[in-house]
C-alpha atoms as a PDB file:
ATOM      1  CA  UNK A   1      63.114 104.993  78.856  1.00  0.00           C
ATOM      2  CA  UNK A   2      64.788 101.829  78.285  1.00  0.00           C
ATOM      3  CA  UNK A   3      63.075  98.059  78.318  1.00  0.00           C
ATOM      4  CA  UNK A   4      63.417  96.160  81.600  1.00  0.00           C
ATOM      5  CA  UNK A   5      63.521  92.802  79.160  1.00  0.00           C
ATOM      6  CA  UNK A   6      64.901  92.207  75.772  1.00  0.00           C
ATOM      7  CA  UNK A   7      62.151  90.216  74.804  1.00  0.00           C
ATOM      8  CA  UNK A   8      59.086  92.924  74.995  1.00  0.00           C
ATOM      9  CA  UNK A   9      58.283  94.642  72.398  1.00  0.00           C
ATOM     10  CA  UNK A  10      60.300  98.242  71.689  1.00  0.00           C
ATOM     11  CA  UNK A  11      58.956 100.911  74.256  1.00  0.00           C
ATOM     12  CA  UNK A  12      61.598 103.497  74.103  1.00  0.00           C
ATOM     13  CA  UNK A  13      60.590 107.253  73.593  1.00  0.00           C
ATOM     14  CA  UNK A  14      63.477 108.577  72.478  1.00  0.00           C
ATOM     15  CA  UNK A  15      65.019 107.618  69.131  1.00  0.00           C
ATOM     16  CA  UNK A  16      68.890 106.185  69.906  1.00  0.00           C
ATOM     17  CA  UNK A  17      71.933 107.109  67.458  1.00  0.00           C
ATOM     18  CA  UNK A  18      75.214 105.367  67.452  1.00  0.00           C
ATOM     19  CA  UNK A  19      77.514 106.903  70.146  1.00  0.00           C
ATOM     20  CA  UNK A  20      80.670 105.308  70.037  1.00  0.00           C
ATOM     21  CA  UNK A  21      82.626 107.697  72.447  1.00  0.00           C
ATOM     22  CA  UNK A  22      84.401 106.499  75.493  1.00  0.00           C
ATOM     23  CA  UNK A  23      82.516 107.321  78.699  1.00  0.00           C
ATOM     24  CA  UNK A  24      83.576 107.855  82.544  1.00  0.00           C
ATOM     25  CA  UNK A  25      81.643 106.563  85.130  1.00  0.00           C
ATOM     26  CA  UNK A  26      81.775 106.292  88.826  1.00  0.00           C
ATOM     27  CA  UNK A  27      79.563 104.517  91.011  1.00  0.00           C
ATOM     28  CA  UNK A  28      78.608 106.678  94.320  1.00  0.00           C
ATOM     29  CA  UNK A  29      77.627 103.533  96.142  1.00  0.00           C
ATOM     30  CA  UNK A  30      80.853 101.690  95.836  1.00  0.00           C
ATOM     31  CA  UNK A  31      83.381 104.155  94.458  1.00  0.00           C
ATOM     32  CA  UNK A  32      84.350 102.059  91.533  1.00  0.00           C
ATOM     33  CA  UNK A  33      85.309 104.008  88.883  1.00  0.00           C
ATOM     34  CA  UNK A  34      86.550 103.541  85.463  1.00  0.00           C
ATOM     35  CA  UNK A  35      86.163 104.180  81.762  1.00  0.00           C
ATOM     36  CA  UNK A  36      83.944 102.020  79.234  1.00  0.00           C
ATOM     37  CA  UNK A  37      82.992 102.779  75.214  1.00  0.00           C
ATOM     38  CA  UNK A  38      79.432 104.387  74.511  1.00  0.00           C
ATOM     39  CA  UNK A  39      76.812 102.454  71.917  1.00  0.00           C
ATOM     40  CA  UNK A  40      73.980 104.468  71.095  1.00  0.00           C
ATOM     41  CA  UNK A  41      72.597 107.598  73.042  1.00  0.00           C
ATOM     42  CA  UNK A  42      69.225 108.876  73.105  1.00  0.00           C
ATOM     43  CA  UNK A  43      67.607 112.274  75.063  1.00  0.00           C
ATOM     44  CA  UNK A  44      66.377 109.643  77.791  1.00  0.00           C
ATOM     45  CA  UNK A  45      69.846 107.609  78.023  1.00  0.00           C
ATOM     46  CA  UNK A  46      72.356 106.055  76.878  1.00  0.00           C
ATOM     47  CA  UNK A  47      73.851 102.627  76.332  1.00  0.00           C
ATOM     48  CA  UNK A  48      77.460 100.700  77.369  1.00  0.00           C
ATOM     49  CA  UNK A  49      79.495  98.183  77.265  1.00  0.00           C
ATOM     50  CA  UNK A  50      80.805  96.826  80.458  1.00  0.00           C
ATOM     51  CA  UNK A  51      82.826  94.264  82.356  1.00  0.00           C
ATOM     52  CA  UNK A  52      80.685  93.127  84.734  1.00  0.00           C
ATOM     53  CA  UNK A  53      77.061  92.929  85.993  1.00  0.00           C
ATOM     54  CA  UNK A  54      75.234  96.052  87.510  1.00  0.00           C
ATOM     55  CA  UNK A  55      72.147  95.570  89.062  1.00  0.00           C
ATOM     56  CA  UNK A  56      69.169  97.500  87.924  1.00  0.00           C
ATOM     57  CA  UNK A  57      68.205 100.828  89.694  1.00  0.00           C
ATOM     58  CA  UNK A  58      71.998 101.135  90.623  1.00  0.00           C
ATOM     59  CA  UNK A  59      73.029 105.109  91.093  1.00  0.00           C
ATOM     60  CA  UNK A  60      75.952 106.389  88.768  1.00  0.00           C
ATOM     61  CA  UNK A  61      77.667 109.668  87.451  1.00  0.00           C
ATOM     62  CA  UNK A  62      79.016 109.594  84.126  1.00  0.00           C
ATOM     63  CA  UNK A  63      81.788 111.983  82.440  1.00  0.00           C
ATOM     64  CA  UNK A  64      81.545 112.038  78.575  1.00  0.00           C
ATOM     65  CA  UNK A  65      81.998 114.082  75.497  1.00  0.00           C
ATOM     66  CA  UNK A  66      79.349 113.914  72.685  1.00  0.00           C
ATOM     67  CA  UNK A  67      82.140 114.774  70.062  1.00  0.00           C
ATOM     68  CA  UNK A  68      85.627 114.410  70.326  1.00  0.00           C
ATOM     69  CA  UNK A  69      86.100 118.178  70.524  1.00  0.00           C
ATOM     70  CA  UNK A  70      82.832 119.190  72.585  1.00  0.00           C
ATOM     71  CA  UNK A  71      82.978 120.076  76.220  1.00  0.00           C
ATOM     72  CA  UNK A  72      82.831 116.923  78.525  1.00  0.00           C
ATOM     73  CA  UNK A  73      79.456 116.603  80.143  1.00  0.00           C
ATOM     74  CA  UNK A  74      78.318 115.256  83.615  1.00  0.00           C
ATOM     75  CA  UNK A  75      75.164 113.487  84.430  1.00  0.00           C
ATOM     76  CA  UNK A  76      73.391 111.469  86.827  1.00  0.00           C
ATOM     77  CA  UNK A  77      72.068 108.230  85.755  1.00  0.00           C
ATOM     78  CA  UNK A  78      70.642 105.108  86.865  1.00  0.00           C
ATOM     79  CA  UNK A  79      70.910 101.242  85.577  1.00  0.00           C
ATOM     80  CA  UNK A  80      68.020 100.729  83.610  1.00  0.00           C
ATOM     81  CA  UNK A  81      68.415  97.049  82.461  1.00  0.00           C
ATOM     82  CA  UNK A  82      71.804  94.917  82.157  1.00  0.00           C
ATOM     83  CA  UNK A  83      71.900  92.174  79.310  1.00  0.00           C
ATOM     84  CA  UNK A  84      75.045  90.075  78.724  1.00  0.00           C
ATOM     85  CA  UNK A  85      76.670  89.706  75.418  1.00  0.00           C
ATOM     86  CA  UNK A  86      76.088  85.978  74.220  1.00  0.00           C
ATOM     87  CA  UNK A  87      79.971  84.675  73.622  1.00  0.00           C
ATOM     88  CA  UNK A  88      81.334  87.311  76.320  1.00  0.00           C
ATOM     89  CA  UNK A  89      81.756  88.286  79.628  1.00  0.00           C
ATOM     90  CA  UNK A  90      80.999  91.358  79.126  1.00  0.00           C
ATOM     91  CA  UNK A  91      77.297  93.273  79.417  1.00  0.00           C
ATOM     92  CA  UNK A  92      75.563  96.133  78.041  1.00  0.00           C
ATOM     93  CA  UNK A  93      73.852  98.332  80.283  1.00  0.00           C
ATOM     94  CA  UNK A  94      71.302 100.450  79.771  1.00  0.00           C
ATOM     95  CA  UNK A  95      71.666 103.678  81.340  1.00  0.00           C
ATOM     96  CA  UNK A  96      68.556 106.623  82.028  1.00  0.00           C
ATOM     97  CA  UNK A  97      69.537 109.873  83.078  1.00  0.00           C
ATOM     98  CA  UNK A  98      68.573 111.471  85.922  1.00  0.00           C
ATOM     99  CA  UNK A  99      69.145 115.320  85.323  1.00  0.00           C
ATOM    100  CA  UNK A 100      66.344 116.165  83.170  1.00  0.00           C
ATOM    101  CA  UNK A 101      65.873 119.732  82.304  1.00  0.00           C
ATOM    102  CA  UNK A 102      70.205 120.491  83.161  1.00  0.00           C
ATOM    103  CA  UNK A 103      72.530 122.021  80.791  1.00  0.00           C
ATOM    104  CA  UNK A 104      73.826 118.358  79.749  1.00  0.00           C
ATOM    105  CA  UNK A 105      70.930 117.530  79.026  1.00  0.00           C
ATOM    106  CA  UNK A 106      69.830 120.524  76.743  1.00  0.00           C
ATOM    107  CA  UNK A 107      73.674 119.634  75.352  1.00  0.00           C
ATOM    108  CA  UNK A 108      72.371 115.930  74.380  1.00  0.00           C
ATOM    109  CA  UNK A 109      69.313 116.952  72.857  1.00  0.00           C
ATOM    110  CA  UNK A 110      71.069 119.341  70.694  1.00  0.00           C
ATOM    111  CA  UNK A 111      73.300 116.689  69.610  1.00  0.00           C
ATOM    112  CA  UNK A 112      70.573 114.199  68.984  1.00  0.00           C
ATOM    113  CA  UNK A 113      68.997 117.214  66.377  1.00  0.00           C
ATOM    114  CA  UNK A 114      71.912 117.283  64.754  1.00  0.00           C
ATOM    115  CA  UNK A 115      72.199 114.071  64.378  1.00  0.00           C
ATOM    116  CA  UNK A 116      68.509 113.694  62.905  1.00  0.00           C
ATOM    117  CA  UNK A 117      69.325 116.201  59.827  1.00  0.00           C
ATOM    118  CA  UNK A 118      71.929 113.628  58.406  1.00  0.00           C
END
């Protein structure tokens, strides 16, 4: 679960860890697709960095590896929120995934364990 504004006070339910690993995504809608870098991750989602601004509730698959030599894994996912960086043109975007309860997903929760222990 990811906040719909910056400014309200932290309702996530899913601790985030640093993910910096590049990500795939592809936007069913529109067909863009492309590459960006990861931020954090979470069970419930993950966040980007990205060129441009992508309205909320906007449908997209993502392609992504949790560790450089770990199986790539695809998910469904939806915009959550899109904030842009002050000084940039860029934006992070908050992403929620879609495929609860899928083999990716028991993948990311396994890899957010792991990460706890450290």
């Amino acid at each position: 679960m990811f906040l719909s504004d910056q400014n309200q006070s932290e309702r996530r339910i899913h601790q985030r860890f640093n993910f910096k690993e590049p990500v795939s995504f592809r936007f069913p809608d529109t067909e863009e697709s492309g590459g960006c870098l990861g931020q954090d991750i979470s069970e419930g989602g993950l966040r980007i960095t990205f060129n441009h601004f992508v309205r909320p509730r906007t449908q997209v698959s993502l392609n992504f590896r949790l560790k450089e030599d770990f199986d790539p894994l695809e998910t469904e996912a939806k915009v959550a929120w899109a904030h842009r960086v002050p000084c940039s043109d860029r934006y992070q975007l908050g992403i929620e995934f879609e495929n609860k309860g899928t083999q990716s997903q028991d993948s990311i929760r396994q890899y957010i364990k792991s990460n706890r222990v450290r």
